[in-house]
Protein backbone atom coordinates (compact mmCIF):
# COMPACT_ATOMS: atom_id res chain seq x y z
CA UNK A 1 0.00 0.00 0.00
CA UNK A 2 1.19 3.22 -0.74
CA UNK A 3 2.47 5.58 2.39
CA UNK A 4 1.17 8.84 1.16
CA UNK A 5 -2.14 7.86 2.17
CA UNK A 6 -2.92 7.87 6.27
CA UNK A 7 -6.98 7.79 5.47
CA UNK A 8 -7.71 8.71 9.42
CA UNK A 9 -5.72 11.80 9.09
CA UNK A 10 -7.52 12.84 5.60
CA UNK A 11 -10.64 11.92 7.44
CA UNK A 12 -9.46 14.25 10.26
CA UNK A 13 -9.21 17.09 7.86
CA UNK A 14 -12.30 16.31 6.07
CA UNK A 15 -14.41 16.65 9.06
CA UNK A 16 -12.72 20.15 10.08
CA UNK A 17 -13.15 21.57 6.73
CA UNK A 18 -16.91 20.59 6.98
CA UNK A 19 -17.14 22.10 10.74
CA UNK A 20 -18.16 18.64 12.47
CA UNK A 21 -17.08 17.62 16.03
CA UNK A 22 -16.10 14.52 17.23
CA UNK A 23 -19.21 14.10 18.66
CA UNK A 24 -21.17 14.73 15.34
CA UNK A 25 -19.31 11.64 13.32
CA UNK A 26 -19.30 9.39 16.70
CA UNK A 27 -23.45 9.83 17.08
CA UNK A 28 -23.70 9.04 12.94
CA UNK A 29 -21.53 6.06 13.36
CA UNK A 30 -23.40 4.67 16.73
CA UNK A 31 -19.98 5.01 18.62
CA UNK A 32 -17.64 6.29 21.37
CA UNK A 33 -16.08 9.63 20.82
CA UNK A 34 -12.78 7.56 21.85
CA UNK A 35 -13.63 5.47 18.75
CA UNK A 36 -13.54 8.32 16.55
CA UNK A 37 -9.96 9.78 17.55
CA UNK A 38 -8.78 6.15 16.87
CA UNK A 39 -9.85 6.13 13.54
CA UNK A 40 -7.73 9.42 13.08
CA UNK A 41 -4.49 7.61 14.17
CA UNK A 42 -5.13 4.86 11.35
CA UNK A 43 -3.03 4.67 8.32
CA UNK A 44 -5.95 2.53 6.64
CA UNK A 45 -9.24 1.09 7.69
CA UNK A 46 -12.07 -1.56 6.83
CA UNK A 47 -13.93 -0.36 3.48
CA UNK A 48 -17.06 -1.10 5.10
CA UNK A 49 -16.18 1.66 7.57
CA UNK A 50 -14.92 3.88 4.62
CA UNK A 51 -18.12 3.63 2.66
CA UNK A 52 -19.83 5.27 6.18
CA UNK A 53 -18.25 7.57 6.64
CA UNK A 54 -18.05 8.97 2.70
CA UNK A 55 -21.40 8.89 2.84
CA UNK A 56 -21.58 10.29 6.38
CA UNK A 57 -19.22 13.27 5.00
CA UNK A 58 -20.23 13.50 1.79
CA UNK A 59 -16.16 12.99 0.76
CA UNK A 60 -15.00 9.99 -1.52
CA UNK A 61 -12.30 9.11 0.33
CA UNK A 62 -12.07 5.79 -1.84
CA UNK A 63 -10.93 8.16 -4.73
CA UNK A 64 -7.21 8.38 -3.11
CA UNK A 65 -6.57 4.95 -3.37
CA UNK A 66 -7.67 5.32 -7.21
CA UNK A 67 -5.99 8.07 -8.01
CA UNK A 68 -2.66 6.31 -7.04
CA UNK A 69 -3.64 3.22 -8.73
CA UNK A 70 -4.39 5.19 -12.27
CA UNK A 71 -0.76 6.69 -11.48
CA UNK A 72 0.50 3.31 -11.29
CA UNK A 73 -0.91 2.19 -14.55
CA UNK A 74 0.61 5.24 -16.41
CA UNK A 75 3.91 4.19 -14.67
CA UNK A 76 3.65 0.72 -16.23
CA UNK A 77 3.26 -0.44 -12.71
């Protein structure tokens, strides 16, 4: 996987752009606040959990991953 990409922290940024709390995404997602800040601190994270919170935020974050993989191609990779 590539190490550009640490999705918690783009998630992190998302949310702050957008103005929401902590408290906003961990109601939405039926979870801890604590929950939430550990999803910030990881590099990747199940796609099922992904696809929530894009929708949840209104962000693809799925198009990262893509973008580096259409890179690749051009790249012969």
């Amino acid at each position: 996987m590539d190490k550009e990409i640490h999705i918690g922290e783009l998630i992190k940024i998302k949310m702050k752009e957008e103005g929401r709390s902590v408290s906003w995404l961990a109601s939405k997602m039926h979870c801890d606040r604590t929950n939430v800040y550990k999803i910030f601190q990881k590099a990747s994270i199940d796609s099922a959990q992904l696809l929530r919170i894009s929708c949840l935020l209104g962000c693809d974050f799925f198009s990262n991953y893509s973008n580096i993989l259409n890179r690749n191609k051009g790249n012969g990779g």
